[in-house]
Protein backbone atom coordinates (compact mmCIF):
# COMPACT_ATOMS: atom_id res chain seq x y z
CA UNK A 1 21.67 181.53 -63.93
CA UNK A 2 18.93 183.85 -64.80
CA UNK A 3 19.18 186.61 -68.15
CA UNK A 4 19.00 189.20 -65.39
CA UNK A 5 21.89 187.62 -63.34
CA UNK A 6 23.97 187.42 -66.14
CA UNK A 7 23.44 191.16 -67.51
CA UNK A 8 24.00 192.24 -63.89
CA UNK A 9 27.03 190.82 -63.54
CA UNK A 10 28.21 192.11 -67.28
CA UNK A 11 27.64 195.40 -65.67
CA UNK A 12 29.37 194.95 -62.84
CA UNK A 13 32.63 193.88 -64.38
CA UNK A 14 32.19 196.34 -66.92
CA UNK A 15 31.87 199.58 -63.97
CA UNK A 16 34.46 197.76 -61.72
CA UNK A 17 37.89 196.47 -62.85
CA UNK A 18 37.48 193.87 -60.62
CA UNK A 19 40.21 190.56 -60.09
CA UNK A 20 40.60 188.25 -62.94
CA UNK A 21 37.64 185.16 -61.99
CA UNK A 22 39.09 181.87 -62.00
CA UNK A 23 36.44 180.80 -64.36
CA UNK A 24 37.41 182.97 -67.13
CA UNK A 25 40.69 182.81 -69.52
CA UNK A 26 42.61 185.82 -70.60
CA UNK A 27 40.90 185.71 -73.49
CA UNK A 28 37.23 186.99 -71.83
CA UNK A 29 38.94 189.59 -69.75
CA UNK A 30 40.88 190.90 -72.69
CA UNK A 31 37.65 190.89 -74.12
CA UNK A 32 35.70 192.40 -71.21
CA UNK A 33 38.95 194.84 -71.03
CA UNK A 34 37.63 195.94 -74.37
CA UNK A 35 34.15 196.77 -73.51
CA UNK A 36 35.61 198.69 -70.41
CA UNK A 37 37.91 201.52 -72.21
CA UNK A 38 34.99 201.86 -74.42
CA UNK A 39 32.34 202.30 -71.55
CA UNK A 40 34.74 204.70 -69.62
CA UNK A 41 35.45 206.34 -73.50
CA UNK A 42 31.72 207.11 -73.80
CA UNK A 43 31.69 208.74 -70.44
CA UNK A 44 34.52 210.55 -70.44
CA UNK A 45 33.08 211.80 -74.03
CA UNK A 46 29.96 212.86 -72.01
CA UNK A 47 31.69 214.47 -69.65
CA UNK A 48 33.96 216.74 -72.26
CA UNK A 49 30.62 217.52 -73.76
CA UNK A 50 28.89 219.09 -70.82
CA UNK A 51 32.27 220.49 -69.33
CA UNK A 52 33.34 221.75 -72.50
CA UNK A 53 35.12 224.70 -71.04
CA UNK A 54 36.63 222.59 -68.51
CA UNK A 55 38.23 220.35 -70.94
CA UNK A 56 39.54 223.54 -72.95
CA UNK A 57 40.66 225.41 -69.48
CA UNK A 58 43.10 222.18 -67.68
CA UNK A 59 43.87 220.29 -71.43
CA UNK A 60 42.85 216.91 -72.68
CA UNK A 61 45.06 214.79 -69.97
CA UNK A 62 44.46 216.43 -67.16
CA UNK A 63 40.56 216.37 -67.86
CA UNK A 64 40.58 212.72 -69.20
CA UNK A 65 42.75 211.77 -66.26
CA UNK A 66 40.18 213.97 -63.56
CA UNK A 67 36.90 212.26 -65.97
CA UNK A 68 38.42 209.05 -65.39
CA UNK A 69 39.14 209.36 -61.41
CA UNK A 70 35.25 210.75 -60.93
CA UNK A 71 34.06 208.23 -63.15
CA UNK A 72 35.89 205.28 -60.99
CA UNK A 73 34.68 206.44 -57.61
CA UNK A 74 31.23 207.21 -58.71
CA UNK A 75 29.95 205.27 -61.27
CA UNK A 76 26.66 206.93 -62.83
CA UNK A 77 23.20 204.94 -61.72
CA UNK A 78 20.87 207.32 -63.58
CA UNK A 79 18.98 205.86 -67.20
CA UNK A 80 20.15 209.01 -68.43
CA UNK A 81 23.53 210.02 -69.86
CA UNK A 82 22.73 213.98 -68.43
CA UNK A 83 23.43 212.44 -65.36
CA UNK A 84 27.15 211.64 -66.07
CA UNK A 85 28.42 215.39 -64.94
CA UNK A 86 26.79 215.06 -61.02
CA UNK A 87 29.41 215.73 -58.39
CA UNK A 88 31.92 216.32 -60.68
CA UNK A 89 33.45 219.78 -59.79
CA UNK A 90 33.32 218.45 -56.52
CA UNK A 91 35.61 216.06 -57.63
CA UNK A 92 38.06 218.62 -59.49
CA UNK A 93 38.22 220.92 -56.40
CA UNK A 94 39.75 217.60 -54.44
CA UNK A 95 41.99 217.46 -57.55
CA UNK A 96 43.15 220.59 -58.55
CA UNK A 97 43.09 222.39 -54.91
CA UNK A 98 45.64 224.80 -55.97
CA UNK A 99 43.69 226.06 -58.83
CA UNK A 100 40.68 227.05 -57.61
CA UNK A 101 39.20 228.61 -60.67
CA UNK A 102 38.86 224.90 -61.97
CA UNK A 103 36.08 224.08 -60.12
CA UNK A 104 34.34 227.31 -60.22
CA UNK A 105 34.08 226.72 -63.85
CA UNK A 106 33.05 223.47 -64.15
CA UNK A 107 30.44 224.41 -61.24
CA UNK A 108 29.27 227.34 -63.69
CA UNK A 109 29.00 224.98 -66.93
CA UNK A 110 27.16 222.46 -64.54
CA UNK A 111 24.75 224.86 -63.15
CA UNK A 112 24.02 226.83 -66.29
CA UNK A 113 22.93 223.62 -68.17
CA UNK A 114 20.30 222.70 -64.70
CA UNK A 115 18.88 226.21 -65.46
CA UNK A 116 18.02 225.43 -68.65
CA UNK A 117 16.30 222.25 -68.25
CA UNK A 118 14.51 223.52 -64.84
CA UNK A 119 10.71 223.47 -65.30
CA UNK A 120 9.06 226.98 -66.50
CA UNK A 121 7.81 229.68 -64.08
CA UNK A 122 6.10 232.66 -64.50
CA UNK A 123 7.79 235.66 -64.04
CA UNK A 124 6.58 239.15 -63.04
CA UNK A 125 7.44 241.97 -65.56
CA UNK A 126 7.05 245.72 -64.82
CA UNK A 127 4.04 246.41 -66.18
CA UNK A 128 2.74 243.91 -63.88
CA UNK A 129 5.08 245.02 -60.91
CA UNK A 130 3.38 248.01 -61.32
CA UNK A 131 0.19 247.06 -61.27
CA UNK A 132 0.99 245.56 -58.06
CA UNK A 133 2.35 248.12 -55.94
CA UNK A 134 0.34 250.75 -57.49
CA UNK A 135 -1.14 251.17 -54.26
CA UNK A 136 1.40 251.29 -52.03
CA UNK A 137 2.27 253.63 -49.44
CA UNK A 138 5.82 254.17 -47.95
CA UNK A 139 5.08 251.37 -45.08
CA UNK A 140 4.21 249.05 -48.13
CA UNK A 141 7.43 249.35 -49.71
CA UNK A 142 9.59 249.08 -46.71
CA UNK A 143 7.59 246.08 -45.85
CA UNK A 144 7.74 244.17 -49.48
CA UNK A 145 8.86 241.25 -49.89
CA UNK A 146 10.27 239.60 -53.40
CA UNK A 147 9.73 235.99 -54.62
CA UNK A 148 12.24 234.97 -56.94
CA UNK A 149 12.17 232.53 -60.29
CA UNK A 150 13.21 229.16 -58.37
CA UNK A 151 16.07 228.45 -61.11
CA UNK A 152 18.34 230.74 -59.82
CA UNK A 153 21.59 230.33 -59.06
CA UNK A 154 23.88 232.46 -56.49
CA UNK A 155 27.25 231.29 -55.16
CA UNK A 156 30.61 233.01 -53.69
CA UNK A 157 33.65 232.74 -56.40
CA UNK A 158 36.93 234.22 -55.40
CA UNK A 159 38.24 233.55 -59.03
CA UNK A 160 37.92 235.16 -62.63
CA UNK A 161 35.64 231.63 -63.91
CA UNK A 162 33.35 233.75 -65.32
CA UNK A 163 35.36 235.74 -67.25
CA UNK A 164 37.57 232.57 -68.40
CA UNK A 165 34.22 231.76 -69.60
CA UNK A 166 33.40 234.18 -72.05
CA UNK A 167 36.84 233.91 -73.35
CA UNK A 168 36.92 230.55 -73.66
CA UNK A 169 33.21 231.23 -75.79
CA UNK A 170 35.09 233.63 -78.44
CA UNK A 171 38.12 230.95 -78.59
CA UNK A 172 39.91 233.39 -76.77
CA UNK A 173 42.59 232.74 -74.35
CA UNK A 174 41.76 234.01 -71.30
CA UNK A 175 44.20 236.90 -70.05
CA UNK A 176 44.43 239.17 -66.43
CA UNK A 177 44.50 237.37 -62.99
CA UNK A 178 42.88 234.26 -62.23
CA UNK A 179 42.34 235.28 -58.94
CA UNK A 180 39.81 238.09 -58.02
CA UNK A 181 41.14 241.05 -55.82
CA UNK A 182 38.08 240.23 -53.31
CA UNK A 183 35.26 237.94 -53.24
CA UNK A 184 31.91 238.28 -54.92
CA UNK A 185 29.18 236.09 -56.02
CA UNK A 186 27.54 234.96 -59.48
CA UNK A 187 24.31 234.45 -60.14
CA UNK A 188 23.14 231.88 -62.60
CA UNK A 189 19.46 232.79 -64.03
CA UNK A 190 17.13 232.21 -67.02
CA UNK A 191 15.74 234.49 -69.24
CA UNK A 192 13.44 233.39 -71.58
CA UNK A 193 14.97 229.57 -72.93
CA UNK A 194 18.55 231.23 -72.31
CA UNK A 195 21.01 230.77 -69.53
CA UNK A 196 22.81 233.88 -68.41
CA UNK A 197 25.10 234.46 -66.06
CA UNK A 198 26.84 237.29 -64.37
CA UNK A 199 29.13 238.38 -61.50
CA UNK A 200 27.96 240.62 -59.12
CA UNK A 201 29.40 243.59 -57.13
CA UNK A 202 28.88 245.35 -53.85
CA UNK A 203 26.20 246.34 -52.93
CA UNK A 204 23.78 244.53 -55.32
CA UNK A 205 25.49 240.88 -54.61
CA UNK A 206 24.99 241.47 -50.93
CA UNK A 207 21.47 243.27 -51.61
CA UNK A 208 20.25 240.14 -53.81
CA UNK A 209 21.33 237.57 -51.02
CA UNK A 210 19.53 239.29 -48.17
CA UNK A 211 16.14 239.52 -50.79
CA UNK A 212 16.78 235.60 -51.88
CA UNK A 213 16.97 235.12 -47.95
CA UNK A 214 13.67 236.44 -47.06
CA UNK A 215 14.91 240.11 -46.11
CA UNK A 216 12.08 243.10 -46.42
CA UNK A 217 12.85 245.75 -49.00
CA UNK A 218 13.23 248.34 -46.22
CA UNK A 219 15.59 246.68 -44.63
CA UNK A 220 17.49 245.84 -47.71
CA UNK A 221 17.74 249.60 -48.26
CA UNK A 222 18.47 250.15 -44.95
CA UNK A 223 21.39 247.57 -45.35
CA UNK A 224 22.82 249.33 -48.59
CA UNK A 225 22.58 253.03 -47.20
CA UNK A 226 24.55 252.05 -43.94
CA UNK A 227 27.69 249.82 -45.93
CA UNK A 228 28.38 251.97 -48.96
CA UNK A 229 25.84 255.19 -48.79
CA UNK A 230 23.23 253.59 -51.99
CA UNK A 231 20.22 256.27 -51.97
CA UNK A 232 16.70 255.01 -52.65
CA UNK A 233 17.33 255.85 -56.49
CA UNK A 234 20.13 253.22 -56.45
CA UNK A 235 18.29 250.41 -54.67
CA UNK A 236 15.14 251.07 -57.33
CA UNK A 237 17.20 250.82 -59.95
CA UNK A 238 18.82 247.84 -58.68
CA UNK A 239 15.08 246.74 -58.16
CA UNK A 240 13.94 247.60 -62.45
CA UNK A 241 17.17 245.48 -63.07
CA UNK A 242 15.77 242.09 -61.55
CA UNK A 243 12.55 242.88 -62.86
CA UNK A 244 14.05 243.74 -66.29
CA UNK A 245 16.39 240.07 -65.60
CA UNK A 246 13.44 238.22 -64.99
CA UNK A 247 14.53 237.43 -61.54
CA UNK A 248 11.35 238.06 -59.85
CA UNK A 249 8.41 235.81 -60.02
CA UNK A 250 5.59 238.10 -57.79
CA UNK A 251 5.46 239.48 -54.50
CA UNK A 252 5.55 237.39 -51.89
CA UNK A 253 2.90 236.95 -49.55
């Protein structure tokens, strides 16, 4: 049997608890038993590290027992340990579907630490916004269009996860309704080498969304002044926000 054979089939028995192999005594299982609960220990570990909120929000069972479930079904195949966390607030929203805020919060953690290792991209500030659209005429405006910083993030939540969050950041425990009184979305963005976060209201979560989509300024505005009454002054000031977020990346073209 080859080195590679062998080591292949050390890691197999090692990811899957497989039946005990006639060729083996107790002895090498209890061994290989060993080297198991300190595989899944390391992962698990990993796991508490990048989910570190997580593990503080459901306690240390219930987030060993949810590490160890993921961990079993999908068994990382990456070189890299920051691969450990993929799929795994999928996996808590099939396990704690009566709590959604769980996986809302371990989708935030997740996504927050992917911003932060995304590659760099330049981003348009206003002096250079300016410079762009110094030109423009009222057709111009109406027909801009926005390119955004690729890393960012924009989802529906229908619980308080990002304010469990911040609480959870001050060792705080978290207080008010888990549940938000409607739905909204959060956006996930990076602004300089720091991942920020923040929930976003009507008319600005629904204005961003059309932008990200492809939508034209005009009709943006046209969008806002028809659901809530948002004048032009509103909209541009929603507009120096992104700019002053480092949202936007340049007009697109």
């Amino acid at each position: 049997m080859s080195l590679l054979a062998v080591q292949r089939g050390f890691q197999t028995r090692i990811v899957e608890a497989g039946e005990v192999d006639a060729a083996h005594d107790s002895r090498f299982e209890a061994g290989m038993a060993v080297y198991r609960n300190a595989y899944r220990a390391r992962l698990i570990s990993c796991l508490r590290e990048t989910y570190n909120k997580t593990w503080s929000w459901i306690g240390d069972d219930s987030f060993d027992a949810a590490a160890a479930h993921h961990l079993i079904l999908n068994p990382p195949t990456g070189w890299t340990l920051d691969d450990v966390g993929v799929g795994f607030p999928e996996t808590l929203k099939q396990l704690f579907p009566d709590d959604p805020e769980v996986e809302e919060l371990a989708w935030l953690e997740w996504e927050m630490q992917q911003v932060f290792i995304a590659p760099d991209s330049r981003k348009m500030d206003g002096a250079a916004f300016a410079e762009a659209t110094a030109d423009f005429g009222d057709d111009d405006w109406a027909e801009m269009r926005l390119a955004f910083a690729p890393e960012i993030r924009l989802r529906p939540i229908a619980t308080a996860a990002a304010l469990i969050w911040e609480a959870l950041s001050r060792s705080e425990a978290p207080g008010g309704d888990v549940m938000l009184p409607s739905q909204t979305r959060l956006m996930i963005w990076r602004e300089g080498l720091r991942p920020c976060f923040r929930q976003l209201e009507p008319p600005e979560a629904e204005a961003l969304d059309m932008m990200l989509g492809g939508a034209t300024f005009g009709s943006m505005c046209e969008f806002m002044q028809d659901s809530g009454g948002a004048t032009a002054e509103m909209a541009g000031a929603m507009l120096g926000r992104w700019i002053g977020d480092e949202l936007i990346a340049g007009l697109a073209v």
